[in-house]
C-alpha atoms as a PDB file:
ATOM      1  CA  UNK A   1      -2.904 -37.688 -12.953  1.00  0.00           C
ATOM      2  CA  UNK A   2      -1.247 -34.807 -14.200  1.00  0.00           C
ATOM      3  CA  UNK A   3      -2.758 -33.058 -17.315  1.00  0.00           C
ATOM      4  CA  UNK A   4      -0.466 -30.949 -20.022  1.00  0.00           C
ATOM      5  CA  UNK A   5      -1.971 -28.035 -21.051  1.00  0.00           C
ATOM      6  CA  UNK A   6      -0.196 -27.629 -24.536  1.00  0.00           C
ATOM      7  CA  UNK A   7      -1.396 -23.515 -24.765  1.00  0.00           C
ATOM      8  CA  UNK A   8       1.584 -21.797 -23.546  1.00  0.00           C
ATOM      9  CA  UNK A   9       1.483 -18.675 -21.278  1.00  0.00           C
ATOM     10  CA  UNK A  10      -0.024 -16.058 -22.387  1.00  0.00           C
ATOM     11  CA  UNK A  11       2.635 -12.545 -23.213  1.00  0.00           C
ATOM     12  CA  UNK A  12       1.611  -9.217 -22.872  1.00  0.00           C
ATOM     13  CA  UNK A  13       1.674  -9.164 -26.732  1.00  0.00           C
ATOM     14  CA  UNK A  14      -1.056 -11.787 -26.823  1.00  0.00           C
ATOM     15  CA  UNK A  15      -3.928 -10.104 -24.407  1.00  0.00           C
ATOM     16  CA  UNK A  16      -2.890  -6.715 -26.338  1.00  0.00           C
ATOM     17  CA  UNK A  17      -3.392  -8.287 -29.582  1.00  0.00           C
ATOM     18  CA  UNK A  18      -6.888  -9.404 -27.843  1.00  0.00           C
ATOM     19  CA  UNK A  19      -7.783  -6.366 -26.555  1.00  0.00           C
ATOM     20  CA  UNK A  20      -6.754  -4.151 -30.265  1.00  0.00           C
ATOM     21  CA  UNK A  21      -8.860  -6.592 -32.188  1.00  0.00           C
ATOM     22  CA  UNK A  22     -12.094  -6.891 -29.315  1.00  0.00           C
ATOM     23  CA  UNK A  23     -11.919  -3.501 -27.053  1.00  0.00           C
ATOM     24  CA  UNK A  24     -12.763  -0.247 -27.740  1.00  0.00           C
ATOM     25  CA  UNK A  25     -10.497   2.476 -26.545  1.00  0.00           C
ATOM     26  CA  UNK A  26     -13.034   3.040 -23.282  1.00  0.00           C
ATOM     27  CA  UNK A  27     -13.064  -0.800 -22.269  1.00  0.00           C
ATOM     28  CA  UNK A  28      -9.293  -0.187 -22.938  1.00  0.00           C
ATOM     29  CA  UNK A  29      -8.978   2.368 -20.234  1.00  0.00           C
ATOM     30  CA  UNK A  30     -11.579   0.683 -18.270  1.00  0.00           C
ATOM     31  CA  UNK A  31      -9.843  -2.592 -18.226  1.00  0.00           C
ATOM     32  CA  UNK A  32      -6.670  -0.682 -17.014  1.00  0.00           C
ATOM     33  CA  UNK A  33      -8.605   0.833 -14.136  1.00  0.00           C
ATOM     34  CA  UNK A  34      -9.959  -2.465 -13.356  1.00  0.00           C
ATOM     35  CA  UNK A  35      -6.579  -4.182 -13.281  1.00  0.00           C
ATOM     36  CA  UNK A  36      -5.020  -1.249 -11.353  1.00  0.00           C
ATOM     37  CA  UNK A  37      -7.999  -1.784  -8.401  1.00  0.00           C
ATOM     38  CA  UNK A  38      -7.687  -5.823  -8.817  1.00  0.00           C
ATOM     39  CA  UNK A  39      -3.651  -5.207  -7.912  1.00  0.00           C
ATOM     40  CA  UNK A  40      -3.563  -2.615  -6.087  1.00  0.00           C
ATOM     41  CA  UNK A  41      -1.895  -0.323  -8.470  1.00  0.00           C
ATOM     42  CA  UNK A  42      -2.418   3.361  -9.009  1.00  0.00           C
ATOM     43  CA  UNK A  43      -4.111   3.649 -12.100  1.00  0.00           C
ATOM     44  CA  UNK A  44      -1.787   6.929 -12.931  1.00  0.00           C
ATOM     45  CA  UNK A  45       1.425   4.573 -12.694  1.00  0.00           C
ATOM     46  CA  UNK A  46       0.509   3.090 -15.990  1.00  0.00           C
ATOM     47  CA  UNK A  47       1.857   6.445 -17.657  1.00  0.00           C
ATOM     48  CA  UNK A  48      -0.072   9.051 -19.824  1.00  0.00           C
ATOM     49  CA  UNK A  49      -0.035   7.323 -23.058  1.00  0.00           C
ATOM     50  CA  UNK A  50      -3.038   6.360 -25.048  1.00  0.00           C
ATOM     51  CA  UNK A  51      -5.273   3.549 -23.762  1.00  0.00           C
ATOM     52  CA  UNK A  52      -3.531   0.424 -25.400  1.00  0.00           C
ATOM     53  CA  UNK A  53      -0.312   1.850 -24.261  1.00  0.00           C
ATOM     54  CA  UNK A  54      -1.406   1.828 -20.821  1.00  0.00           C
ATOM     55  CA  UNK A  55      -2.766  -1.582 -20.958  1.00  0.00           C
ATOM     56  CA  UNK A  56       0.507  -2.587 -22.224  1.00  0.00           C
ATOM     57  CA  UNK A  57       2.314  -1.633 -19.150  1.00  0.00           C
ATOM     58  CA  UNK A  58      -0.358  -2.882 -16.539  1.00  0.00           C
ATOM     59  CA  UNK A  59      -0.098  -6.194 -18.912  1.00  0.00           C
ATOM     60  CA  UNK A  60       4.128  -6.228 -18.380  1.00  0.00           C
ATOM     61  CA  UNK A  61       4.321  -4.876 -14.880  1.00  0.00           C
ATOM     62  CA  UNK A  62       1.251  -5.266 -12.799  1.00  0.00           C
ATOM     63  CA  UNK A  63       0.862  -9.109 -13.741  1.00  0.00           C
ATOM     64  CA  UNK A  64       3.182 -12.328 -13.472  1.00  0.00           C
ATOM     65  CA  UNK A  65       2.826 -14.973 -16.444  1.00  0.00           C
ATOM     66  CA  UNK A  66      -0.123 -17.140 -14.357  1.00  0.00           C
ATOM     67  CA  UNK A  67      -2.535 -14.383 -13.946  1.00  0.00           C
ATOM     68  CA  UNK A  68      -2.200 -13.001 -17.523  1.00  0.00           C
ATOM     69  CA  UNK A  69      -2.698 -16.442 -18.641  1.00  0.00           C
ATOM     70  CA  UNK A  70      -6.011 -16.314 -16.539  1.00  0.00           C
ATOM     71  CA  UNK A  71      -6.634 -12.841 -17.597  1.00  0.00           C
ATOM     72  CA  UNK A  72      -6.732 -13.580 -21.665  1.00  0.00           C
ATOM     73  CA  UNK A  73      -8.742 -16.960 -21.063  1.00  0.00           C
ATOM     74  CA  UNK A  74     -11.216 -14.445 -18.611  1.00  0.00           C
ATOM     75  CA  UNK A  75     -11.645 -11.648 -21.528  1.00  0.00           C
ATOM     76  CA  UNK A  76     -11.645 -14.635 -24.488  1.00  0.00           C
ATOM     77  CA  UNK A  77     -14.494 -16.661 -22.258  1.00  0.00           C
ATOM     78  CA  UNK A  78     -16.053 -12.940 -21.848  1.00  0.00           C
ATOM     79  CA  UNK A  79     -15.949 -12.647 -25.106  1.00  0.00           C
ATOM     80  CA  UNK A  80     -17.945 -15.871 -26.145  1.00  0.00           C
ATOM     81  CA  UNK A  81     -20.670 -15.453 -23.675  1.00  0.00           C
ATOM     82  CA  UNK A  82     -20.951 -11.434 -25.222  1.00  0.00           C
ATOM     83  CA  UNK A  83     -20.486  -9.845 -21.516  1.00  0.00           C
ATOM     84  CA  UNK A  84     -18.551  -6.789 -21.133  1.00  0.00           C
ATOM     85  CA  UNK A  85     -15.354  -6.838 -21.070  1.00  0.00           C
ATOM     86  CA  UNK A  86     -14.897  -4.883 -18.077  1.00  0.00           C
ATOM     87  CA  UNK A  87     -17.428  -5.928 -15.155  1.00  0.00           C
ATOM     88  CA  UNK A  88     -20.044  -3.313 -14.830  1.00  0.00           C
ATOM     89  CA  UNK A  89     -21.832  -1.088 -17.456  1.00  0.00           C
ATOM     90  CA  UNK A  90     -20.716  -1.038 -20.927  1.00  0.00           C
ATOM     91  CA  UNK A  91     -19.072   1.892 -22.342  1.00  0.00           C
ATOM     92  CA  UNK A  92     -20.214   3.157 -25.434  1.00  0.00           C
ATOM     93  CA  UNK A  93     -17.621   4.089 -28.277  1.00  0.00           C
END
Protein backbone atom coordinates (compact mmCIF):
# COMPACT_ATOMS: atom_id res chain seq x y z
CA UNK A 1 0.00 0.00 0.00
CA UNK A 2 1.37 3.17 -0.81
CA UNK A 3 1.28 5.93 1.92
CA UNK A 4 1.11 9.95 1.02
CA UNK A 5 3.13 11.86 3.04
CA UNK A 6 1.22 15.28 2.77
CA UNK A 7 4.63 17.40 4.30
CA UNK A 8 6.22 18.56 1.24
CA UNK A 9 10.05 18.67 0.72
CA UNK A 10 11.79 20.46 2.75
CA UNK A 11 13.75 24.05 0.91
CA UNK A 12 16.81 25.36 1.99
CA UNK A 13 14.67 28.24 3.42
CA UNK A 14 12.93 25.82 5.75
CA UNK A 15 16.12 23.99 7.60
CA UNK A 16 17.62 27.74 7.67
CA UNK A 17 14.60 29.03 9.24
CA UNK A 18 15.23 25.86 11.70
CA UNK A 19 18.56 26.35 12.28
CA UNK A 20 18.11 30.72 12.94
CA UNK A 21 15.39 29.97 15.41
CA UNK A 22 17.28 26.54 17.26
CA UNK A 23 21.27 26.90 16.51
CA UNK A 24 23.66 28.98 17.82
CA UNK A 25 26.18 30.49 15.51
CA UNK A 26 28.88 27.52 16.64
CA UNK A 27 26.34 24.54 15.96
CA UNK A 28 25.85 26.73 12.80
CA UNK A 29 29.39 26.34 11.68
CA UNK A 30 29.55 23.00 13.19
CA UNK A 31 26.64 21.69 11.30
CA UNK A 32 28.36 23.04 8.08
CA UNK A 33 31.51 21.11 8.88
CA UNK A 34 29.49 18.15 9.56
CA UNK A 35 27.60 18.31 6.27
CA UNK A 36 30.81 19.15 4.34
CA UNK A 37 32.51 15.61 5.91
CA UNK A 38 28.95 13.69 5.45
CA UNK A 39 29.31 14.82 1.44
CA UNK A 40 32.43 15.01 0.88
CA UNK A 41 32.68 18.68 0.44
CA UNK A 42 35.45 21.02 1.43
CA UNK A 43 34.22 22.85 4.20
CA UNK A 44 36.04 26.19 2.65
CA UNK A 45 33.75 25.80 -0.59
CA UNK A 46 30.84 27.03 1.39
CA UNK A 47 32.41 30.68 1.06
CA UNK A 48 33.62 33.08 3.88
CA UNK A 49 30.39 34.47 4.94
CA UNK A 50 28.98 34.30 8.39
CA UNK A 51 27.78 30.93 9.72
CA UNK A 52 24.04 30.95 8.49
CA UNK A 53 25.32 32.09 5.21
CA UNK A 54 27.41 29.16 4.90
CA UNK A 55 24.78 26.80 5.92
CA UNK A 56 22.73 28.32 3.31
CA UNK A 57 24.94 27.26 0.55
CA UNK A 58 25.82 23.67 1.90
CA UNK A 59 21.76 23.59 2.30
CA UNK A 60 21.35 24.69 -1.80
CA UNK A 61 24.39 22.97 -3.20
CA UNK A 62 25.73 20.12 -1.20
CA UNK A 63 22.15 18.45 -0.80
CA UNK A 64 19.31 17.22 -3.31
CA UNK A 65 15.55 17.74 -2.06
CA UNK A 66 15.44 13.91 -0.32
CA UNK A 67 18.30 14.34 1.97
CA UNK A 68 17.36 17.88 3.14
CA UNK A 69 14.01 16.53 3.74
CA UNK A 70 15.83 13.88 6.00
CA UNK A 71 18.16 16.45 7.26
CA UNK A 72 15.29 18.97 8.85
CA UNK A 73 13.20 15.85 10.19
CA UNK A 74 17.02 14.63 11.73
CA UNK A 75 17.72 18.23 13.48
CA UNK A 76 13.63 18.68 14.36
CA UNK A 77 13.70 14.85 15.96
CA UNK A 78 17.20 16.15 17.55
CA UNK A 79 15.59 18.74 18.72
CA UNK A 80 12.71 16.93 20.69
CA UNK A 81 14.88 14.38 22.29
CA UNK A 82 17.32 17.74 23.47
CA UNK A 83 20.61 16.11 21.76
CA UNK A 84 23.00 18.29 20.08
CA UNK A 85 22.48 19.35 17.11
CA UNK A 86 25.67 18.45 15.71
CA UNK A 87 26.87 14.80 16.83
CA UNK A 88 29.60 15.14 19.33
CA UNK A 89 30.22 17.72 22.16
CA UNK A 90 28.13 20.69 22.47
CA UNK A 91 29.45 24.01 21.74
CA UNK A 92 28.92 26.60 24.08
CA UNK A 93 27.66 30.15 22.86
Amino acid sequence: MFVYDARPMASPEDIEIFCRVHLSEADAERLVGWLAWRTRHNQALAGAGDPLERLRHALTYWLDDPQRDRLLDWLERRRRDGEAFVPGPRATG
